[in-house]
N, C-alpha and C. Protein backbone atom coordinates (compact mmCIF):
# COMPACT_ATOMS: atom_id res chain seq x y z
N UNK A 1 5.27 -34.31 2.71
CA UNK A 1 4.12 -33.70 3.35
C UNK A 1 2.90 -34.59 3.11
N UNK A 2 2.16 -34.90 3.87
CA UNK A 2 0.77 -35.42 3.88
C UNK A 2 -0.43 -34.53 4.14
N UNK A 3 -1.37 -35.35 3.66
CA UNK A 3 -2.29 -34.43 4.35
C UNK A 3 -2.95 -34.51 5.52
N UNK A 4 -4.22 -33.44 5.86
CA UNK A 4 -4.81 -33.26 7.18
C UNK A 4 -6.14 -32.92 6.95
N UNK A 5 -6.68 -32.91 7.69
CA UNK A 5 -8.04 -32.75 7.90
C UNK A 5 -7.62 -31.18 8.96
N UNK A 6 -8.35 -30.06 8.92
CA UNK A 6 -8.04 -29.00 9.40
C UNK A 6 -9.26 -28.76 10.35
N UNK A 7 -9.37 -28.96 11.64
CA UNK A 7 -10.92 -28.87 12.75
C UNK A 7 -10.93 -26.73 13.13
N UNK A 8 -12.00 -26.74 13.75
CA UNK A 8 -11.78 -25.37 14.26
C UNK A 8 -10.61 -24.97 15.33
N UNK A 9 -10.91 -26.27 16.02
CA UNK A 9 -9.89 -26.26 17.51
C UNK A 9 -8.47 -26.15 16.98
N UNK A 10 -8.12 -26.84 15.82
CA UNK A 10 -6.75 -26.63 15.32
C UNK A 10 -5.92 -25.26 14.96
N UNK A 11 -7.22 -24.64 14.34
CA UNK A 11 -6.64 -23.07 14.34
C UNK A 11 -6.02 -22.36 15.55
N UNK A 12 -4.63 -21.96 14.99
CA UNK A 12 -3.96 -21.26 16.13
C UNK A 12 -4.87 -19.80 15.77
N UNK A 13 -5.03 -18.78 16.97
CA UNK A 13 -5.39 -17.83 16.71
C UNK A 13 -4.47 -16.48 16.97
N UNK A 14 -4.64 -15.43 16.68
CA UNK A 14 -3.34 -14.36 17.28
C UNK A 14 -4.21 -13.33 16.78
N UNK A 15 -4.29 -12.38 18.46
CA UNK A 15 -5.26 -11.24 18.26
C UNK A 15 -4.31 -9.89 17.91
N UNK A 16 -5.08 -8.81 17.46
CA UNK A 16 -4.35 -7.63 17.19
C UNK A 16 -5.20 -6.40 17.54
N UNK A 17 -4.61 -5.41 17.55
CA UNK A 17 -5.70 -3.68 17.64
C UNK A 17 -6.58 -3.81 16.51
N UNK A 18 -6.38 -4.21 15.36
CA UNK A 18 -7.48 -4.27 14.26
C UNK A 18 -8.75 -5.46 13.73
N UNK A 19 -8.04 -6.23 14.79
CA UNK A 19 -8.49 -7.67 14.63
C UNK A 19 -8.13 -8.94 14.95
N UNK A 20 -8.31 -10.16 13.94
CA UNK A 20 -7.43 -11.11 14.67
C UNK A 20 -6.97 -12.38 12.98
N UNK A 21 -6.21 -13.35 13.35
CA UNK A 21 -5.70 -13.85 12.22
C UNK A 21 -5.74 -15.55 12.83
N UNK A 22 -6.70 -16.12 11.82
CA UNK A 22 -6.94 -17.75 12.25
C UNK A 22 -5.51 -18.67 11.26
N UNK A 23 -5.14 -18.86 11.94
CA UNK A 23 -3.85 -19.80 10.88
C UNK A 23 -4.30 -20.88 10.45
N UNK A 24 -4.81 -21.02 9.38
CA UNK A 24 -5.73 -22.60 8.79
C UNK A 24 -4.47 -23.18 8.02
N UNK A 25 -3.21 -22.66 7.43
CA UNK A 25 -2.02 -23.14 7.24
C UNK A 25 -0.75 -22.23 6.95
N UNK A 26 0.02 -22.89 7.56
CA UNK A 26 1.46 -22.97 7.20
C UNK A 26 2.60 -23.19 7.47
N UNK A 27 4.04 -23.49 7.37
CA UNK A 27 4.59 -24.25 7.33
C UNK A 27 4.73 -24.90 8.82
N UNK A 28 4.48 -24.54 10.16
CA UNK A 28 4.84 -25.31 11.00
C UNK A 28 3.67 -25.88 11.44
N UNK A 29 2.73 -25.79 10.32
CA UNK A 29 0.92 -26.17 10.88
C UNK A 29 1.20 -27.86 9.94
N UNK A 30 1.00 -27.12 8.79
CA UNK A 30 0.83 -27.83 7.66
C UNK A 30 1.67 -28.73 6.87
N UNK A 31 3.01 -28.04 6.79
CA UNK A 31 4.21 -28.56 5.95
C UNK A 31 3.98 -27.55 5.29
N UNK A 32 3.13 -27.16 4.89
CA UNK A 32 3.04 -26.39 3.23
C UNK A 32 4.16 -25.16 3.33
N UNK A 33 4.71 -25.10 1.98
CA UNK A 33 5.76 -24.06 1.49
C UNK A 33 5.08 -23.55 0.23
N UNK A 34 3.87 -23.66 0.01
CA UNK A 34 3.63 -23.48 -1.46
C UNK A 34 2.19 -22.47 -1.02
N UNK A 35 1.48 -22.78 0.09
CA UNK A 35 0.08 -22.08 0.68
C UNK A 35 0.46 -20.98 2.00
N UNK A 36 0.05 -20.03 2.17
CA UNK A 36 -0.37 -19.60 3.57
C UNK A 36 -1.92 -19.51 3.58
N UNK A 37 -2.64 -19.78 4.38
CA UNK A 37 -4.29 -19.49 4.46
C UNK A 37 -4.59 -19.31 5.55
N UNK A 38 -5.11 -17.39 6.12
CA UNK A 38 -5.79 -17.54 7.23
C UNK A 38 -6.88 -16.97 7.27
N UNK A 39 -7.62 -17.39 8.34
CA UNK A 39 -8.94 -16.73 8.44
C UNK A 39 -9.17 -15.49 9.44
N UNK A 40 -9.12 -14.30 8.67
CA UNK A 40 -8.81 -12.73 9.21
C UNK A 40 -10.20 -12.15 9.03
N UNK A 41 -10.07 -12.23 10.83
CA UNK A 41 -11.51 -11.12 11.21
C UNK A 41 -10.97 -9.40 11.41
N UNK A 42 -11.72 -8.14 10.43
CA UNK A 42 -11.36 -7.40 10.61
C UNK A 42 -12.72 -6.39 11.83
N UNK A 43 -12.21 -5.58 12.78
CA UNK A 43 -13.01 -5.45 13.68
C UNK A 43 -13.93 -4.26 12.88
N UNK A 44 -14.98 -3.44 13.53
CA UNK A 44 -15.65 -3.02 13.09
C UNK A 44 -14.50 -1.53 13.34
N UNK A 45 -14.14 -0.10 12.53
CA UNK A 45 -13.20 0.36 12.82
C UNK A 45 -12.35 0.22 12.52
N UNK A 46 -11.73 -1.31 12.17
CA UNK A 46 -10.87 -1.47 12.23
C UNK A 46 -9.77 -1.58 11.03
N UNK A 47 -8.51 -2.05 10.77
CA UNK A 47 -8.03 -2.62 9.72
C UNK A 47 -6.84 -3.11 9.50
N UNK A 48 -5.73 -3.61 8.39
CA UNK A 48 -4.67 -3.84 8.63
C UNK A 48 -4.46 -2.78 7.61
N UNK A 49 -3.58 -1.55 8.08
CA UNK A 49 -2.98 -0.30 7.29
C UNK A 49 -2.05 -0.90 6.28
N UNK A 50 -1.58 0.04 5.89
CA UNK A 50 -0.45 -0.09 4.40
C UNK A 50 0.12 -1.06 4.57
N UNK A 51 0.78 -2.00 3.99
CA UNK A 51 1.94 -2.89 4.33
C UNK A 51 1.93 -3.56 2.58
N UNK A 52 3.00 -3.83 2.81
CA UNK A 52 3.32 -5.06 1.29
C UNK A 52 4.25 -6.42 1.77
N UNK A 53 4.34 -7.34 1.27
CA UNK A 53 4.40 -8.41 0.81
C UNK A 53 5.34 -8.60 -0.05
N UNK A 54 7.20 -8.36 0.06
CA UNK A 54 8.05 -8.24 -0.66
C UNK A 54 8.36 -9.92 -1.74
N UNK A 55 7.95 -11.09 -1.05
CA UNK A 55 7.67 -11.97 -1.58
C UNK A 55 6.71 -13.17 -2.06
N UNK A 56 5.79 -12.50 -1.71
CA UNK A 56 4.47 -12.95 -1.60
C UNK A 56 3.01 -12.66 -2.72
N UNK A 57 2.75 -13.31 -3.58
CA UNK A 57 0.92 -12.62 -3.95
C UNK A 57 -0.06 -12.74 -2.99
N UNK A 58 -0.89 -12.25 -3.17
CA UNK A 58 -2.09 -12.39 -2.16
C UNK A 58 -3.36 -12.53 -2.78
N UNK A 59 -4.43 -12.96 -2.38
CA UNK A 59 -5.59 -12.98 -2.31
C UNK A 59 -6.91 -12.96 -1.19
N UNK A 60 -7.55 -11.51 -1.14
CA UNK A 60 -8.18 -11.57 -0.07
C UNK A 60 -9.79 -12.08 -0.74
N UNK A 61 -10.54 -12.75 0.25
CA UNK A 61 -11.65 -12.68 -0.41
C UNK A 61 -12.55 -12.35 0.57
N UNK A 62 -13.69 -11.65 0.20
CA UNK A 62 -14.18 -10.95 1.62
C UNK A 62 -15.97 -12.01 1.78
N UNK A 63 -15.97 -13.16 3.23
CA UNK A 63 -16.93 -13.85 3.48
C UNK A 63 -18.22 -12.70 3.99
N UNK A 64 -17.43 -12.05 5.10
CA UNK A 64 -18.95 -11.33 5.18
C UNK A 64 -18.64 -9.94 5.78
N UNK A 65 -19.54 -9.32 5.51
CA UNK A 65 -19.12 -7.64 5.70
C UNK A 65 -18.80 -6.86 4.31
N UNK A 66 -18.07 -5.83 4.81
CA UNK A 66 -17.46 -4.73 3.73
C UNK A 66 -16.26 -4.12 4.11
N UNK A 67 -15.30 -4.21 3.84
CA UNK A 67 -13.82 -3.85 3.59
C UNK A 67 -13.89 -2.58 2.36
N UNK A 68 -13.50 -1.80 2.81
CA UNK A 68 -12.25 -0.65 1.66
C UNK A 68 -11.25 -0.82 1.56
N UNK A 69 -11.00 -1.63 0.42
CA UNK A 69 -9.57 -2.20 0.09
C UNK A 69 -8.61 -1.47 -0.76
N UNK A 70 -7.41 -1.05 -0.26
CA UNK A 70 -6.39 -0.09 -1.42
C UNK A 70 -5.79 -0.86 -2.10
N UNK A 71 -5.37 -0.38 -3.41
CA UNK A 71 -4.02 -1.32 -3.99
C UNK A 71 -3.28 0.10 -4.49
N UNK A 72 -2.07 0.42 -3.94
CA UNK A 72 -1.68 1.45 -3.81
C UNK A 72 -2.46 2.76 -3.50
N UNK A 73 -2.41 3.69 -4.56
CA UNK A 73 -3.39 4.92 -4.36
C UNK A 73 -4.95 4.49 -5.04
N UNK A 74 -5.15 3.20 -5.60
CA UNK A 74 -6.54 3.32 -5.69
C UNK A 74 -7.45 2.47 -4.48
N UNK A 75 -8.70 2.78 -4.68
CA UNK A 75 -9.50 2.02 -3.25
C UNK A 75 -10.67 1.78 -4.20
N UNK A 76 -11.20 0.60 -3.41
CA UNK A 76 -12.24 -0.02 -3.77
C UNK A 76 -13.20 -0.91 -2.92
N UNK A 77 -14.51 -0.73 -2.71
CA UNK A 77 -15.25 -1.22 -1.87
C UNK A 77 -15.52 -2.41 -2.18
N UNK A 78 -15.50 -3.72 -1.21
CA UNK A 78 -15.60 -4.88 -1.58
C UNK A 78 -16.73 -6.10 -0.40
N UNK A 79 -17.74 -6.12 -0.77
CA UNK A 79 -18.20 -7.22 -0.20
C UNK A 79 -18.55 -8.58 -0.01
N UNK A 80 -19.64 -9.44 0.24
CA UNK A 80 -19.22 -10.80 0.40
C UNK A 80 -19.41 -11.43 -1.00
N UNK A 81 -18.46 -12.16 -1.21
CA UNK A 81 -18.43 -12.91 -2.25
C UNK A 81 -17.33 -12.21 -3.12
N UNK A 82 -16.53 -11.06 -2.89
CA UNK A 82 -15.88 -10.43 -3.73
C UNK A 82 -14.38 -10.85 -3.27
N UNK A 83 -13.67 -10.13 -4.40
CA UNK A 83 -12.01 -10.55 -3.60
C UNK A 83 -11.01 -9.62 -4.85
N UNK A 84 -9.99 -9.74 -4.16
CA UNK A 84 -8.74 -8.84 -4.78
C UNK A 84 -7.59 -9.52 -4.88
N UNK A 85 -6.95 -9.63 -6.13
CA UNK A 85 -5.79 -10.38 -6.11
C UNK A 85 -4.30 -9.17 -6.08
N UNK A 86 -3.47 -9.41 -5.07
CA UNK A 86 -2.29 -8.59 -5.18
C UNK A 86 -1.04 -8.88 -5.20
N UNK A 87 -0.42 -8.09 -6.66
CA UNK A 87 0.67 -8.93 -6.82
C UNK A 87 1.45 -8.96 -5.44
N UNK A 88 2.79 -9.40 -5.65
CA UNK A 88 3.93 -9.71 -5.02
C UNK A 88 4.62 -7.91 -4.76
N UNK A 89 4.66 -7.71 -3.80
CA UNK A 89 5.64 -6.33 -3.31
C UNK A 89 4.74 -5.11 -3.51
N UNK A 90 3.63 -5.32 -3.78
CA UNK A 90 2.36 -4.36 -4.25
C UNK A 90 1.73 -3.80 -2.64
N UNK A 91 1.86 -2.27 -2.08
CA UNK A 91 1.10 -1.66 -1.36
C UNK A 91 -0.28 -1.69 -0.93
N UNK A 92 -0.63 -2.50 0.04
CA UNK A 92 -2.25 -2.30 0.17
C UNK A 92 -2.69 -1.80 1.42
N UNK A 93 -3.73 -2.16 1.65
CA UNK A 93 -4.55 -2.09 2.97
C UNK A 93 -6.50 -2.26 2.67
N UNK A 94 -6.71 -2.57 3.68
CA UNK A 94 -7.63 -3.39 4.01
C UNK A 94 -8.54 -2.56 5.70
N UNK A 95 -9.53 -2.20 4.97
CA UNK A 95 -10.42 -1.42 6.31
C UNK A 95 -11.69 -2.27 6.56
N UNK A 96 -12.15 -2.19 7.55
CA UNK A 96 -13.71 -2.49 7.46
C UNK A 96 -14.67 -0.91 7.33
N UNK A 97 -15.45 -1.35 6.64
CA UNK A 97 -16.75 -0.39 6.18
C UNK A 97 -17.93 -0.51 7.12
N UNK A 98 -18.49 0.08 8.07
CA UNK A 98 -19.69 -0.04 8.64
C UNK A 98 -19.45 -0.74 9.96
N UNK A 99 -20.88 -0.95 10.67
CA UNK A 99 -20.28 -1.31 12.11
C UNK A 99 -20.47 -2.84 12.37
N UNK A 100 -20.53 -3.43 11.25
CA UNK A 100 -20.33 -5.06 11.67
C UNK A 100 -18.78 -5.18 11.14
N UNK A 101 -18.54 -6.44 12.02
CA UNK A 101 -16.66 -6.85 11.29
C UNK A 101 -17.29 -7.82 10.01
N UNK A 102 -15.63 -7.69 9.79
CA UNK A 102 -15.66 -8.25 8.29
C UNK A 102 -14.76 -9.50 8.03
N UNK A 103 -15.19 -10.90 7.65
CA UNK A 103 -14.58 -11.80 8.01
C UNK A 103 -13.82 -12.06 6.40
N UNK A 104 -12.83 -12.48 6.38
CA UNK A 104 -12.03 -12.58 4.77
C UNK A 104 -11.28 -14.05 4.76
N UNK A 105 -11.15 -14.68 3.87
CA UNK A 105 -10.23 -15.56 3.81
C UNK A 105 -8.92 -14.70 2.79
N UNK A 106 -7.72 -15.54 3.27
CA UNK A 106 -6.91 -14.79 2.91
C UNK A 106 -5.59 -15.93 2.49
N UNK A 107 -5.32 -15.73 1.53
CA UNK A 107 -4.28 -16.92 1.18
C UNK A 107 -3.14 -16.02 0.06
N UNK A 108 -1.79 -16.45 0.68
CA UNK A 108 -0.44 -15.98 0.29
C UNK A 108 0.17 -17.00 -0.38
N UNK A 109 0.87 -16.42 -1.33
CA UNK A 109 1.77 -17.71 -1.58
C UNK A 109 3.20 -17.40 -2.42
N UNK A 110 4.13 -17.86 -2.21
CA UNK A 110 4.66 -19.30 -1.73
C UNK A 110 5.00 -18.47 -0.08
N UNK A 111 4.80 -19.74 0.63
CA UNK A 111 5.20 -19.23 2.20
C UNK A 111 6.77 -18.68 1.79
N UNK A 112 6.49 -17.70 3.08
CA UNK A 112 8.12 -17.33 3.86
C UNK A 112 7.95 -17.51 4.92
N UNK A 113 9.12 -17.92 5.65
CA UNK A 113 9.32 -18.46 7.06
C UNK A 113 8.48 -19.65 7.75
N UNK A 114 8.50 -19.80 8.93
CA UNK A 114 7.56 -20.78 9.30
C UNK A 114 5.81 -20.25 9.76
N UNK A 115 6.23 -19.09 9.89
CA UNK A 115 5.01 -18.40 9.82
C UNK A 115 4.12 -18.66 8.45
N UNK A 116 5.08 -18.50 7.50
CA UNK A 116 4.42 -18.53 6.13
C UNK A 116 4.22 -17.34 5.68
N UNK A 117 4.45 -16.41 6.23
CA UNK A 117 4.25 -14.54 6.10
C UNK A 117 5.07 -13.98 6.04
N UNK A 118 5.30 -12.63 5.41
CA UNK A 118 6.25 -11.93 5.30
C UNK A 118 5.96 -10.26 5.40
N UNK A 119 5.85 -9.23 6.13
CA UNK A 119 5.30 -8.36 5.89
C UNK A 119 5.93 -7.12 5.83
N UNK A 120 5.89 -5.74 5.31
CA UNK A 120 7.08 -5.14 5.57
C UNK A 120 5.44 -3.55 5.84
N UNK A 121 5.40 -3.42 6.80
CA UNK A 121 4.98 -2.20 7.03
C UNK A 121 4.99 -0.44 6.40
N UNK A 122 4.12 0.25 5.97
CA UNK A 122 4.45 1.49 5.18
C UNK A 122 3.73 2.18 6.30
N UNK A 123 2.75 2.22 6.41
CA UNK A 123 1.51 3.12 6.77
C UNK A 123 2.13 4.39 7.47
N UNK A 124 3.14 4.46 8.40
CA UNK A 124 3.77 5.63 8.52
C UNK A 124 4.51 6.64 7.47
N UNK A 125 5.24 5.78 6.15
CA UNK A 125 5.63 6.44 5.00
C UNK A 125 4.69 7.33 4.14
N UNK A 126 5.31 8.11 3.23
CA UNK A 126 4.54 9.07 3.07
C UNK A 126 4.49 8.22 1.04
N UNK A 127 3.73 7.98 0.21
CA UNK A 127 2.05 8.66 0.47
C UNK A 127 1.63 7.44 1.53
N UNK A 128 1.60 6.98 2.00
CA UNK A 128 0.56 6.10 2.55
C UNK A 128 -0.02 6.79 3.66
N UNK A 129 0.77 7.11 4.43
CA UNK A 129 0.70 7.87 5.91
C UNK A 129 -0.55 9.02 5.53
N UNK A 130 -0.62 9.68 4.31
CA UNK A 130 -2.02 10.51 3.83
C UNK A 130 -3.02 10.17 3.10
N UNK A 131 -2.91 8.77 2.56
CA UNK A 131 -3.44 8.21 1.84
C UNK A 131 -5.41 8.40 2.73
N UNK A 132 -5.35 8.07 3.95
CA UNK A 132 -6.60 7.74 4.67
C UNK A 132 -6.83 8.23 5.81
C-alpha cells in the first residue's frame, strides 16, 4: 500500500433518509485494512438508529452541531470538539440535537469488506425499538 493525498472530489459520497456518508477511506479507496474514515453528515431530525459493529471499534467525533449519542441504554449529549469511543459489538446510535445538521468524523477499525464496514442493525429489536 502507498500513500495518497485525499482531495474533496475524491470522496465517494452515498446519501441516506438520515443523512449522508463521505468515504475519505477504505479498502477499495485506499488499500487500507487497518482504517475506515468517513465524513458523516447527520441531517437536522435526523440519525443513524441502533446498530452495532460485530467486528469493528469505533470512534465518532462530533465537528459541528450536537448529536445524542447512545451506548446501549445510556445517552449522552455531545458537541463540537467532543467524541465517543465504542467498543467492538457494542449497541449505539447517533441523533442530531436541534435544527442545524451535525457533521462527525468517524473512523472504524480494522476494515471489513471492501467497504471497510460492517453493520448489523437493532433499532427494530426490543430494548432498542423503545429505547427513543
Amino acid at each position: 500500500m502507498s500513500g495518497r493525498f485525499i482531495t474533496t472530489e475524491d470522496i465517494d459520497r452515498d446519501s441516506f433518509d438520515w443523512g449522508s456518508i463521505g468515504w475519505v477511506s477504505r479498502p477499495s479507496f485506499t488499500g487500507s485494512t487497518g482504517l475506515c474514515v468517513m465524513d458523516v453528515t447527520l441531517q437536522p431530525g435526523g440519525g443513524h438508529p441502533f446498530h452495532r459493529h460485530p467486528e469493528q471499534e469505533e470512534v465518532i467525533w462530533v465537528r459541528e452541531g450536537r448529536i445524542e449519542q447512545w451506548l446501549e441504554h445510556d445517552k449522552h449529549e455531545l458537541g463540537p470538539g467532543e467524541a465517543v469511543y465504542i467498543p467492538t459489538d457494542m449497541v449505539h446510535a447517533s441523533y442530531t440535537v436541534g435544527d442545524e445538521p451535525a457533521r462527525l468524523s468517524v473512523i472504524l477499525t480494522p476494515t471489513s469488506g471492501d467497504d471497510g464496514y460492517s453493520v448489523i442493525d437493532v433499532f427494530e429489536e426490543e430494548p432498542w425499538a423503545s429505547l427513543r
